[in-house]
Structures are given as structure tokens and as C-alpha cells.
Protein backbone atom coordinates (compact mmCIF):
# COMPACT_ATOMS: atom_id res chain seq x y z
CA UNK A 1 76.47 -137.85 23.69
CA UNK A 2 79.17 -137.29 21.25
CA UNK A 3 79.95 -140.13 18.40
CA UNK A 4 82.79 -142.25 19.19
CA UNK A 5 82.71 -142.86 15.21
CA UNK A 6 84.72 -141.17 12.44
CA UNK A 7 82.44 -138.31 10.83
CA UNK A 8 82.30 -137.89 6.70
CA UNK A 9 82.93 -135.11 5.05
CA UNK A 10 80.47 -132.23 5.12
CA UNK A 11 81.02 -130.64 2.28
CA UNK A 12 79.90 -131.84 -1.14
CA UNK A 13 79.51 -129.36 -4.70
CA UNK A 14 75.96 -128.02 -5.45
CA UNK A 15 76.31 -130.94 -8.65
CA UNK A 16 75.94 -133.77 -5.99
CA UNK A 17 72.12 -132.69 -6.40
CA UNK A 18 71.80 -134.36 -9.29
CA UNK A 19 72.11 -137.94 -7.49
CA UNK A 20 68.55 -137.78 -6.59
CA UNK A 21 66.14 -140.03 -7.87
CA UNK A 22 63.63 -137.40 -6.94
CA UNK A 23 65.07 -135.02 -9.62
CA UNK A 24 65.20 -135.63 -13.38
CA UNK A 25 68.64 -134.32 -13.80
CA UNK A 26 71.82 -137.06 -14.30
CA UNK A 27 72.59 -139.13 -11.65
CA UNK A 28 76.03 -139.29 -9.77
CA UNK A 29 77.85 -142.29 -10.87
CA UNK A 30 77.47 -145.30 -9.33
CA UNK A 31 80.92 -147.35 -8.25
CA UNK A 32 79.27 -150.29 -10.03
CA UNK A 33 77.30 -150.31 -12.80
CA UNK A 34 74.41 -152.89 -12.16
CA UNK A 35 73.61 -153.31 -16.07
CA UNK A 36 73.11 -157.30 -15.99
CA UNK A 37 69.65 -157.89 -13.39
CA UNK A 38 67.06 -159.94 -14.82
CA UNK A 39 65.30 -161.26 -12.08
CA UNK A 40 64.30 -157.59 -10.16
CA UNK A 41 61.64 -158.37 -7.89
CA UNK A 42 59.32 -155.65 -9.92
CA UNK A 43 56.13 -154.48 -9.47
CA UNK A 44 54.97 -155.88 -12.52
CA UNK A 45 51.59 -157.60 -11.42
CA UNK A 46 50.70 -153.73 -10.51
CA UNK A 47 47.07 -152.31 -11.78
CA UNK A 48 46.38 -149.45 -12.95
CA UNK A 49 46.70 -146.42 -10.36
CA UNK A 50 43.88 -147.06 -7.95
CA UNK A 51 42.61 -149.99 -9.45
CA UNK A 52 41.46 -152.28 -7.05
CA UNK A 53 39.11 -155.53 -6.99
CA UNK A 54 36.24 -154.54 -8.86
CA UNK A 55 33.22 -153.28 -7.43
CA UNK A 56 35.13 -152.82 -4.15
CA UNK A 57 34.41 -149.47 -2.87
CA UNK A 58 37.34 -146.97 -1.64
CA UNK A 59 37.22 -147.30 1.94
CA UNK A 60 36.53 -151.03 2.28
CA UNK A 61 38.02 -153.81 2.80
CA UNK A 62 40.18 -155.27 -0.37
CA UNK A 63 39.31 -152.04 -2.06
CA UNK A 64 41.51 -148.63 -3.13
CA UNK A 65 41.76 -146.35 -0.03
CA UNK A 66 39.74 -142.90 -0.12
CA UNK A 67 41.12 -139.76 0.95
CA UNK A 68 38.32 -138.67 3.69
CA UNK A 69 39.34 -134.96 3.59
CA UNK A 70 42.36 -132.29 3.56
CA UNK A 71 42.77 -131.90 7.20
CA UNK A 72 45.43 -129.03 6.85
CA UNK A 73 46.05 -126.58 3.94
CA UNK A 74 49.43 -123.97 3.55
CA UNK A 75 52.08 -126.10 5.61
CA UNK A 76 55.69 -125.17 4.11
CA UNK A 77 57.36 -129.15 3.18
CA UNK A 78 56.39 -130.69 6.57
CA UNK A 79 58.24 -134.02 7.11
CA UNK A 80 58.51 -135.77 10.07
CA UNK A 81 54.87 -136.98 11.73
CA UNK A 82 54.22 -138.78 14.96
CA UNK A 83 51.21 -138.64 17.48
CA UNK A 84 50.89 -137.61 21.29
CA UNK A 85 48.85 -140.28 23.61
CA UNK A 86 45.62 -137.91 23.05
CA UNK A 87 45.34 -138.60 19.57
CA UNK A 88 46.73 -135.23 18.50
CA UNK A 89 50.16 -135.43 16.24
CA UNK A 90 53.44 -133.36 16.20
CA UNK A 91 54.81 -132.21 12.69
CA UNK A 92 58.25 -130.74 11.84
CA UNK A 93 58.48 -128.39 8.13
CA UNK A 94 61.97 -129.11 7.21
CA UNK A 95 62.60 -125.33 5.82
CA UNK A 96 61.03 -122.85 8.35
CA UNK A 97 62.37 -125.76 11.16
CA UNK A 98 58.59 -124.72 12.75
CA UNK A 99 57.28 -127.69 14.78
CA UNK A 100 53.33 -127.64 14.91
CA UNK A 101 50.79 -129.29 17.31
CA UNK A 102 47.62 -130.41 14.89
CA UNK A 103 44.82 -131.54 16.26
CA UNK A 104 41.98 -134.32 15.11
CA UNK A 105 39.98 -131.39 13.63
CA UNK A 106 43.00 -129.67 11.89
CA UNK A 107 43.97 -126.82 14.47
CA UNK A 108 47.29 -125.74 14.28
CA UNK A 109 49.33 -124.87 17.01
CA UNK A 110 53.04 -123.55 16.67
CA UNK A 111 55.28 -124.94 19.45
CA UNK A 112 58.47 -123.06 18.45
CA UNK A 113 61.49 -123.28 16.33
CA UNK A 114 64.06 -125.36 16.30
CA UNK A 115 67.73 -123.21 16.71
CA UNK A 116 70.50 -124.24 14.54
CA UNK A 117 68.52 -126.08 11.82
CA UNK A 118 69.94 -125.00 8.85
CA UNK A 119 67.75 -126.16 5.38
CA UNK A 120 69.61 -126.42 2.21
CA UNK A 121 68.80 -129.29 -0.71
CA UNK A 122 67.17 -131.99 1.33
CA UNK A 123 68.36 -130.79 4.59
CA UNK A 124 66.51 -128.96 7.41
CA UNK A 125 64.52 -130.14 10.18
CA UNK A 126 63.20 -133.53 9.07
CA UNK A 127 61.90 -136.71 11.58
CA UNK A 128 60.56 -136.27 15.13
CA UNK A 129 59.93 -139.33 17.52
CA UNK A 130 57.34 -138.66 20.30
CA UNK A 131 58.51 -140.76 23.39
CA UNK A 132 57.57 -144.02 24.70
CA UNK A 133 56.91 -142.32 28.03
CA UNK A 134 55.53 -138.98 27.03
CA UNK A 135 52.71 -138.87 29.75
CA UNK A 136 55.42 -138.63 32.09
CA UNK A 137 59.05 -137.03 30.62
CA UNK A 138 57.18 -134.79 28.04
CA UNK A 139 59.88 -135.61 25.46
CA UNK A 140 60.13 -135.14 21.63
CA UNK A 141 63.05 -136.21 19.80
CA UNK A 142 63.72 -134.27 16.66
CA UNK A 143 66.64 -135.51 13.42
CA UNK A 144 67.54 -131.87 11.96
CA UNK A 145 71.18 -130.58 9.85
CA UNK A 146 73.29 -128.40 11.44
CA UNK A 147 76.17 -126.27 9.71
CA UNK A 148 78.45 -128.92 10.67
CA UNK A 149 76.43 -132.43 10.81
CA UNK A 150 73.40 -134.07 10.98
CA UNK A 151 72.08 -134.75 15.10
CA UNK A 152 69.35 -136.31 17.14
CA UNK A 153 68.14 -134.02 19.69
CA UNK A 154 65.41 -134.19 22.18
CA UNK A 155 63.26 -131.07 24.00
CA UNK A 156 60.65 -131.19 26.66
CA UNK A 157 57.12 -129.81 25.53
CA UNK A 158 56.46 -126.99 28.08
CA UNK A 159 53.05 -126.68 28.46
CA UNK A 160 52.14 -125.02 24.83
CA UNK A 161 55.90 -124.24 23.79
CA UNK A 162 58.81 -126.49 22.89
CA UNK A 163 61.79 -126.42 25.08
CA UNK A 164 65.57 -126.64 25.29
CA UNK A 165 66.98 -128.94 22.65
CA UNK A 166 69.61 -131.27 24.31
CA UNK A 167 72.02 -133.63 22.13
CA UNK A 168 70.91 -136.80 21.94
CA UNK A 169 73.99 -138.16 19.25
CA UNK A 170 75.37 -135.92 16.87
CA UNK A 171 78.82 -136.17 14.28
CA UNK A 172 76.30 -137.86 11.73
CA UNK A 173 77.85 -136.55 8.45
CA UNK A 174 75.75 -133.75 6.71
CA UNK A 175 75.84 -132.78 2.77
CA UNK A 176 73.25 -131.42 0.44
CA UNK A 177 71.87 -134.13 -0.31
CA UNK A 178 70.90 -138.05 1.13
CA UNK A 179 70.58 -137.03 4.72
CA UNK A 180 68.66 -139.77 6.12
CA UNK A 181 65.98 -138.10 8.54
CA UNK A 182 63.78 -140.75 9.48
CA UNK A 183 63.34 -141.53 13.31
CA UNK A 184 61.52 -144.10 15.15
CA UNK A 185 60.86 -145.77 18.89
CA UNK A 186 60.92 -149.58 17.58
CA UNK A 187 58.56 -151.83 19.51
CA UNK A 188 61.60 -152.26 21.69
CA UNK A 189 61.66 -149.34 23.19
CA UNK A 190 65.16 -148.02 21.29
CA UNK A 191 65.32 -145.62 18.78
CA UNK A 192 66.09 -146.37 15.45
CA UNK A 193 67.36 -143.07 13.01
CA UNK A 194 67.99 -143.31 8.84
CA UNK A 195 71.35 -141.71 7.78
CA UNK A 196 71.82 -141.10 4.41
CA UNK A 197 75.41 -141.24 2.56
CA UNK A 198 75.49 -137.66 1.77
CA UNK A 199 75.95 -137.80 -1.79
CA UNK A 200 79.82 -139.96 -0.67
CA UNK A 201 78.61 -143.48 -1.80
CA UNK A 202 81.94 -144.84 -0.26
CA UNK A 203 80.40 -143.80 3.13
CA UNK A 204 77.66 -146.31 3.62
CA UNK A 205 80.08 -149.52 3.09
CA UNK A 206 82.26 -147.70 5.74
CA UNK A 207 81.13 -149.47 9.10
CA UNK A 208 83.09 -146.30 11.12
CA UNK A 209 80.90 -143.99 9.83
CA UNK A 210 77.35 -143.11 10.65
CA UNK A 211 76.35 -141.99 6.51
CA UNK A 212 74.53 -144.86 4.65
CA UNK A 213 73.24 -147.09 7.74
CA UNK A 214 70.23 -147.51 10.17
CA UNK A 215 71.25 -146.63 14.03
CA UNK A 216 69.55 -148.21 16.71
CA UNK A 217 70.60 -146.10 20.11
CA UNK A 218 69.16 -145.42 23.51
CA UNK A 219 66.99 -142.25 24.58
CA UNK A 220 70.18 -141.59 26.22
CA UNK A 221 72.27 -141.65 22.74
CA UNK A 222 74.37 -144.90 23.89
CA UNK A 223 74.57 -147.86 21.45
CA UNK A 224 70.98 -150.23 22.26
CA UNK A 225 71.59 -153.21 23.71
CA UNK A 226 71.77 -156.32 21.24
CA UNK A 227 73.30 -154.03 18.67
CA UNK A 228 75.87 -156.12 16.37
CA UNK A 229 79.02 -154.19 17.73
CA UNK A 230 78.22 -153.38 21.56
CA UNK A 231 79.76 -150.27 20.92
CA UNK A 232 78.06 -148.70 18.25
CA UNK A 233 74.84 -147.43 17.28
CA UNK A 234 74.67 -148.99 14.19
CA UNK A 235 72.58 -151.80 13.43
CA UNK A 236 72.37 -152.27 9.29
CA UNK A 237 74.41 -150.46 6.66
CA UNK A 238 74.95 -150.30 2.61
CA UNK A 239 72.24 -148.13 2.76
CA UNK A 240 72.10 -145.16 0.04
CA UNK A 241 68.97 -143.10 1.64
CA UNK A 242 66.80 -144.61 3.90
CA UNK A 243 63.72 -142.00 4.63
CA UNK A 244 61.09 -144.59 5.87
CA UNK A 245 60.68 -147.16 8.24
CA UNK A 246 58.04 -149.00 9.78
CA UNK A 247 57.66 -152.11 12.05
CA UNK A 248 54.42 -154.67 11.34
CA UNK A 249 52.29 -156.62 12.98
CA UNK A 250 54.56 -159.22 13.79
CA UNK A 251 57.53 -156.96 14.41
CA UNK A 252 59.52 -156.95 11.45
CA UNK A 253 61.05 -153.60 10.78
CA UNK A 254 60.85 -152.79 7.14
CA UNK A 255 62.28 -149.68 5.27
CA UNK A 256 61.89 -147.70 1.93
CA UNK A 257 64.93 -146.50 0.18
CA UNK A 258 66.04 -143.96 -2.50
CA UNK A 259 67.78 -145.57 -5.52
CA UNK A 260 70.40 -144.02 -7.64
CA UNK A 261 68.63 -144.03 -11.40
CA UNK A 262 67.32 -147.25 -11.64
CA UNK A 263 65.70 -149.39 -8.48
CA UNK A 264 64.23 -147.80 -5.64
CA UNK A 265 64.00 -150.66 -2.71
CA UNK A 266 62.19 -152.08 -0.43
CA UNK A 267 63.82 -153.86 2.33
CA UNK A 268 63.24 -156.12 5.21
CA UNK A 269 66.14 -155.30 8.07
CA UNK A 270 67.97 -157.54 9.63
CA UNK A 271 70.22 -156.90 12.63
CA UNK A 272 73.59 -156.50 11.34
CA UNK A 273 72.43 -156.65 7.60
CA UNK A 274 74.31 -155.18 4.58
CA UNK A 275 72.04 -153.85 1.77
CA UNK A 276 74.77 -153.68 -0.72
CA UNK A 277 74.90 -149.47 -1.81
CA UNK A 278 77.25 -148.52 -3.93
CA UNK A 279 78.31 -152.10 -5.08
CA UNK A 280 74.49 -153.07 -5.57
CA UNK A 281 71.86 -151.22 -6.43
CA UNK A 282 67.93 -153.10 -6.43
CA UNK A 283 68.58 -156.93 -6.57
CA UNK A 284 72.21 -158.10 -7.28
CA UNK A 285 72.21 -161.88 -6.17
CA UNK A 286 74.93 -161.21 -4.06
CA UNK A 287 74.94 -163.54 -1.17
CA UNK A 288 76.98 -160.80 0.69
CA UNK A 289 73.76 -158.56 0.50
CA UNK A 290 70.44 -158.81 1.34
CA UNK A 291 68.21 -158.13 -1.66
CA UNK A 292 65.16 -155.98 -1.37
CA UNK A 293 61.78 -157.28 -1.11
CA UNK A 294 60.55 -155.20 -3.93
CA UNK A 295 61.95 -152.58 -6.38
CA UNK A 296 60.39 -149.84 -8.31
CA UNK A 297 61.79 -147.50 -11.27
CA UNK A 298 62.70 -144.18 -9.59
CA UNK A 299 59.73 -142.66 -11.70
CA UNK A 300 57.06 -145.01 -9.84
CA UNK A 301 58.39 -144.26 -6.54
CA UNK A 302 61.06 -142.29 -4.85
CA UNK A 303 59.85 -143.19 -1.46
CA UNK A 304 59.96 -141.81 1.82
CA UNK A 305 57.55 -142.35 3.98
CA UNK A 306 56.38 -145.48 5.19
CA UNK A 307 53.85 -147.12 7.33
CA UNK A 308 52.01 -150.29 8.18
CA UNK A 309 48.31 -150.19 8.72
CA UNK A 310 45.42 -152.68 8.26
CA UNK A 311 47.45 -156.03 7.57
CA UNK A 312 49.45 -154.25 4.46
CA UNK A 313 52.59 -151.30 4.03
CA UNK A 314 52.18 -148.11 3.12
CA UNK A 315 54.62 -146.46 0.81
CA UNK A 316 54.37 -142.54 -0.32
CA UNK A 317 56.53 -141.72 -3.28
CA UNK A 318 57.65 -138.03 -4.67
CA UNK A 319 59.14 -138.57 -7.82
CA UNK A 320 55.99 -141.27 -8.28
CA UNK A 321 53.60 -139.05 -6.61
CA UNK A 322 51.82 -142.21 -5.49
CA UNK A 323 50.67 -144.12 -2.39
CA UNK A 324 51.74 -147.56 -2.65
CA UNK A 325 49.68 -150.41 -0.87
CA UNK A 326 51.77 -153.43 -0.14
CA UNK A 327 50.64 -156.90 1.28
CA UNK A 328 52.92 -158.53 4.09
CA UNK A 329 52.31 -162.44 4.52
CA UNK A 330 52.80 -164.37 7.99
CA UNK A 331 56.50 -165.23 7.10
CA UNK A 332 57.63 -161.80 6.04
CA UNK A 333 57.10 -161.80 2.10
CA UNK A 334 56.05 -158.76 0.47
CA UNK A 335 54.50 -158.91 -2.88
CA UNK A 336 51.03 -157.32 -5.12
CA UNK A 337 52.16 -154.15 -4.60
CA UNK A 338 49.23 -151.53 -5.89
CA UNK A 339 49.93 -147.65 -7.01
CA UNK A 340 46.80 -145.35 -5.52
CA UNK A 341 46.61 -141.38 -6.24
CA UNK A 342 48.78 -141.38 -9.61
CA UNK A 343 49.85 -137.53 -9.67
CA UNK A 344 46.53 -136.19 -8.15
CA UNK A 345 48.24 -134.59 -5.22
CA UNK A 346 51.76 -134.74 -6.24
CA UNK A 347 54.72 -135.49 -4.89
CA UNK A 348 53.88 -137.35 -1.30
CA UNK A 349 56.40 -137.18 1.70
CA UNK A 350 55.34 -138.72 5.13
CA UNK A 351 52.63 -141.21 5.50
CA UNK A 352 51.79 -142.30 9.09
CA UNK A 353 49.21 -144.43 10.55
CA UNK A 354 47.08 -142.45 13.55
CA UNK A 355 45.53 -143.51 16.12
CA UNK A 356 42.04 -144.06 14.42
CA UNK A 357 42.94 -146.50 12.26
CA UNK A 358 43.08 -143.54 9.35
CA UNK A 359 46.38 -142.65 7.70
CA UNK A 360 47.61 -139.41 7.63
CA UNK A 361 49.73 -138.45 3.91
CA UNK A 362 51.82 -135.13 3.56
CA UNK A 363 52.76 -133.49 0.35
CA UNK A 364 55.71 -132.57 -0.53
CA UNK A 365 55.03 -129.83 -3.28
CA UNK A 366 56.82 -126.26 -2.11
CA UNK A 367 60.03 -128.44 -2.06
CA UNK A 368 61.59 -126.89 -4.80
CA UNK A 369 60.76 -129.85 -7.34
CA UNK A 370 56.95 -130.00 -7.13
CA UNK A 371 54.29 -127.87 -8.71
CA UNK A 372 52.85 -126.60 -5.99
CA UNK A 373 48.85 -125.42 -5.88
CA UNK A 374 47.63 -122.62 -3.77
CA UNK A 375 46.74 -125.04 -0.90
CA UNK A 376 50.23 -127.02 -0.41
CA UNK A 377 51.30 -128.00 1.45
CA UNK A 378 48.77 -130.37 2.79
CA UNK A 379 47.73 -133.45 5.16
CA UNK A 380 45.26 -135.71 4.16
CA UNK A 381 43.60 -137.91 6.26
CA UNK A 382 43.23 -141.50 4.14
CA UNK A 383 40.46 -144.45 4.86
CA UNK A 384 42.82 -147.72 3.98
């Protein structure tokens, strides 16, 4: 379906780039300049990178995870991640807009191209979302930017090749930058998508637009049941660039976000929840925002991928080039978060838990702000 909802502007200059906190160039300007926060929520209590409890072995219980092997060498940026009921997994690379059948024993298997995915900045072909009912409509939904918006499309898998894309809800503004990308079937069966504000902080305050917010929708597109309005897919906002989201034990759904030049978040989300961007950025006190869980300087984290395995989150950061391990208590608290991998594979995209119990963690190096080896870009399958 079409969105019912006013779509932002498209077009933004090639200096928007510079918002990033993935990049070390200036930041855009923020519309409120959060200089007085003493009280972030700071991973202060954080060891050294892959410090653990000593004499804990990677690998083991209550000890630094261990990177079993490289399951897949010379992938170009591969971003979104999610695994078919037989234990293999379906990856999207947000340039060539390739999506790839890998299997357990790293086999790769091209399943076609996705038309009309057109990468520029941090656009491209980014999440994919394997459906709740695979083993019987064959489905994959796929997030990718088109020349005139951002869309959620789905495709059968034909035997071996991908099908048809259909339009699942497009009109989600587009720009160079901040475009969101992150899709998910929630534990409720709905789909929940990350938009990002496009570089237009103004845009994720705006509840008629789709930039800046989480969506919760259908398979079909509608607006999910139980949303806050009945009639629109969106179900947080104040959101600058949300690019990972995960749901734990007990259900919660959390999500990592890009900051502007100071505090990368954290964030529990709460139906109907405003996270504060552009008035707010990390912890503001605000009781008209919800204040992240935890923040990080951009330099520790940038994160985008995110994923909850073995009682704790899962964080991968770029700028940071770091996994993060994060413990979750019984009433929804997160806290001791610990940095693993400090700048040995570099800048880290997707992180997903499989079906094995193992974690599987993309680089992100032949993005055009990495360093990339002659292997990147890779997969690596992780012991927690």
C-alpha cells in the first residue's frame, strides 16, 4: 500500500554527510545544543576491550565471547541478516543490492538483484525480514532506497531465485544520509521497520511523517493493530537513526541509535514513546522524553546492529569498531556494558543471533569509511 502520511523531502546537499557519527567530519547542527548533562547514563564501569572476569575463558559462560571462525570472506557492505527455518540465513549488500543464500558451512548462493535499489551515502538495499510463515508463503521482506523514497517490499523465493518485488509501504522519505533500514517480525507477528530523519532533524518530531520513527505495520502494509493512532504505522518517534532492534527474553523491544556528535543511545521502546531527537540528544531529563538506557561517545560506538542472545544484548558499532555485551535484568534495566574486539576487525554492521545459539557479526569495511583488508567484507560466526 501507499502511505496515507505526508512524505519529507528527498533531496538533501552532499554536506548533510557530515551529520554522521560514523564519519569524523563536523556534524550538522543540532536545533538544541545539549551542553548542560551531568548525569549520562555512561558506560563508565566498562573494562578494557575484551576484558572479562578473570580466568574466564572466551566462549564460556561470564567470559569475553570468541570468534569461532570467518564463515564468509569478499562480501561487498552486506547489511541486513535473518535466517530461513533450515538454519541457513538470507543477506542483502546494500551497494551491489545482491541478496545471497549462505549456508551453515559458508556456501554462497546468489538469489538475484533487487531492481530499483539505488545506493548512494548510506542508502542502498539495507534490512530483510524472513517471514513468520516462510514454510508456507515463501516470503522475504526487503527495506531498500529508491530514486524517490525509502520502501518495504516483499518477493517470493522461487525455488533458487528471488522473485517479483511487490510494495509492501513505500513514501518513507529518502536522503543521503539517516535512512533507517532496520526490519523486524516482533514476537507479535507485525513488522516493525527503523526510519531515519534523512539528515531533516525537524522530521522525526513530525508525527505525519514516516523520517525519525519506528513503524509497526502488517505483512499487508496496513497500520498493526494496537498501534497508538489506529491509522498509522507508527508506533515511537524522536528518533534520529535507528539501525538496530531486537526483542528479549521477556519481550521488550530494545533499539540502538546513531547520535549526532556526542551520545549514541540505547533505548527501551515503548508504544507511543518519544525519544526526544532534535530537542534531546543522550539523556536530557525531560519528562516529555524517554531517556536512553545507556549512552556511548560516538567514537565507542556508532551502532547498528543489535541482538539479544544468552540472557544479555548485543551491540556492533562502526565508528567504535566494537561488539558491545550488555546485561538485561528481570525488570528491563540495562547496565555493565563491556566493549569486545576493539578495532581488530573494524568497523562492525549487523550482528544477529542464529539458530545455534552462535552469533553471526558483519563488517562493514568497503563502505567507503573503513580500511578495508583483502578479505572484507566478512561474517564471523561468534561463541557468546
Amino acid at each position: 500500500m501507499r502511505s496515507r502520511l505526508a512524505v519529507g523531502s528527498l533531496v538533501l546537499s552532499l554536506g548533510a554527510v557530515a551529520g554522521c557519527s560514523g564519519t569524523d567530519t563536523e556534524p550538522i547542527p543540532r536545533v538544541t545544543q545539549p551542553t548542560d548533562l551531568p548525569s549520562q547514563p555512561t558506560p563508565t564501569d566498562t573494562p578494557t576491550d575484551g576484558e572479562s572476569e578473570p580466568g574466564t575463558p572466551p566462549g564460556s559462560p561470564g567470559g569475553p565471547p570468541d570468534v569461532v571462525d570467518t564463515l564468509v570472506e569478499g562480501l561487498e557492505v552486506p547489511w541486513g541478516v535473518d535466517f530461513l527455518p533450515d538454519g541457513e540465513a538470507v543477506v542483502t549488500e546494500r551497494i551491489s543490492g545482491r541478496v545471497l543464500r549462505i549456508g551453515t558451512d559458508g556456501e554462497v548462493s546468489p538469489l538475484g538483484a533487487v531492481a530499483g535499489a539505488v545506493p548512494q551515502g548510506e542508502a542502498g538495499l539495507l534490512g530483510v525480514a524472513v517471514s513468520p510463515d516462510f514454510e508456507t508463503d515463501r516470503t522475504l521482506f526487503l527495506y531498500l532506497t529508491t530514486d524517490t523514497d525509502n520502501r518495504v517490499v516483499r518477493a517470493e523465493l522461487d525455488g533458487a531465485r528471488l522473485g517479483r518485488t511487490t510494495v509492501v509501504l513505500d513514501g518513507i522519505p529518502a536522503g543521503f544520509i539517516h535512512d533507517g533500514g532496520r526490519i523486524a517480525f516482533g514476537p507479535d507477528g507485525q513488522l516493525y521497520v527503523t526510519t531515519g530523519e534523512t539528515g531533516d532533524p525537524e522530521l522525526a518530531q513530525d508525527p505525519q511523517s514516516l523520517a525519525g520513527k519506528i513503524l509497526r505495520i502488517t505483512p499487508d502494509g496496513d497500520p498493526a493493530p494496537g498501534n497508538p493512532d489506529p491509522d498509522s504505522p507508527v508506533w515511537s518517534l524522536g528518533h534520529r537513526n535507528v539501525q538496530g532492534l531486537a526483542w528479549d527474553d521477556d519481550g521488550r523491544l530494545w533499539a540502538s541509535e546513531f547520535g549526532d556528535s556526542e551520545w549514541d543511545e540505547l533505548n527501551l521502546v515503548e508504544k507511543g514513546g518519544n525519544y526526544g531527537w532534535p530537542l534531546v540528544e543522550g539523556a536530557g531529563g525531560d519528562a516529555s522524553y524517554i531517556d536512553p538506557q545507556l549512552v556511548w561517545p560516538v567514537d565507542q560506538a556508532s551502532p547498528s546492529g543489535l541482538a539479544f542472545a544468552d540472557g544479555h544484548l548485543w551491540m556492533a558499532g562502526l565508528r567504535g569498531q566494537r561488539l558491545w555485551r550488555i546485561a538485561v535484568s528481570a525488570d528491563g534495566k540495562a547496565s555493565k556494558p563491556r566493549a569486545f574486539f576493539g578495532d581488530e576487525y573494524g568497523r562492525l554492521r549487523t550482528v544477529v543471533a542464529a539458530p545455534d545459539g552462535l552469533l553471526w557479526l558483519t563488517t562493514s569495511n568497503r563502505d567507503g569509511r573503513g580500511e578495508p583488508t583483502p578479505d572484507d567484507d566478512r561474517i564471523l560466526r561468534v561463541q557468546p
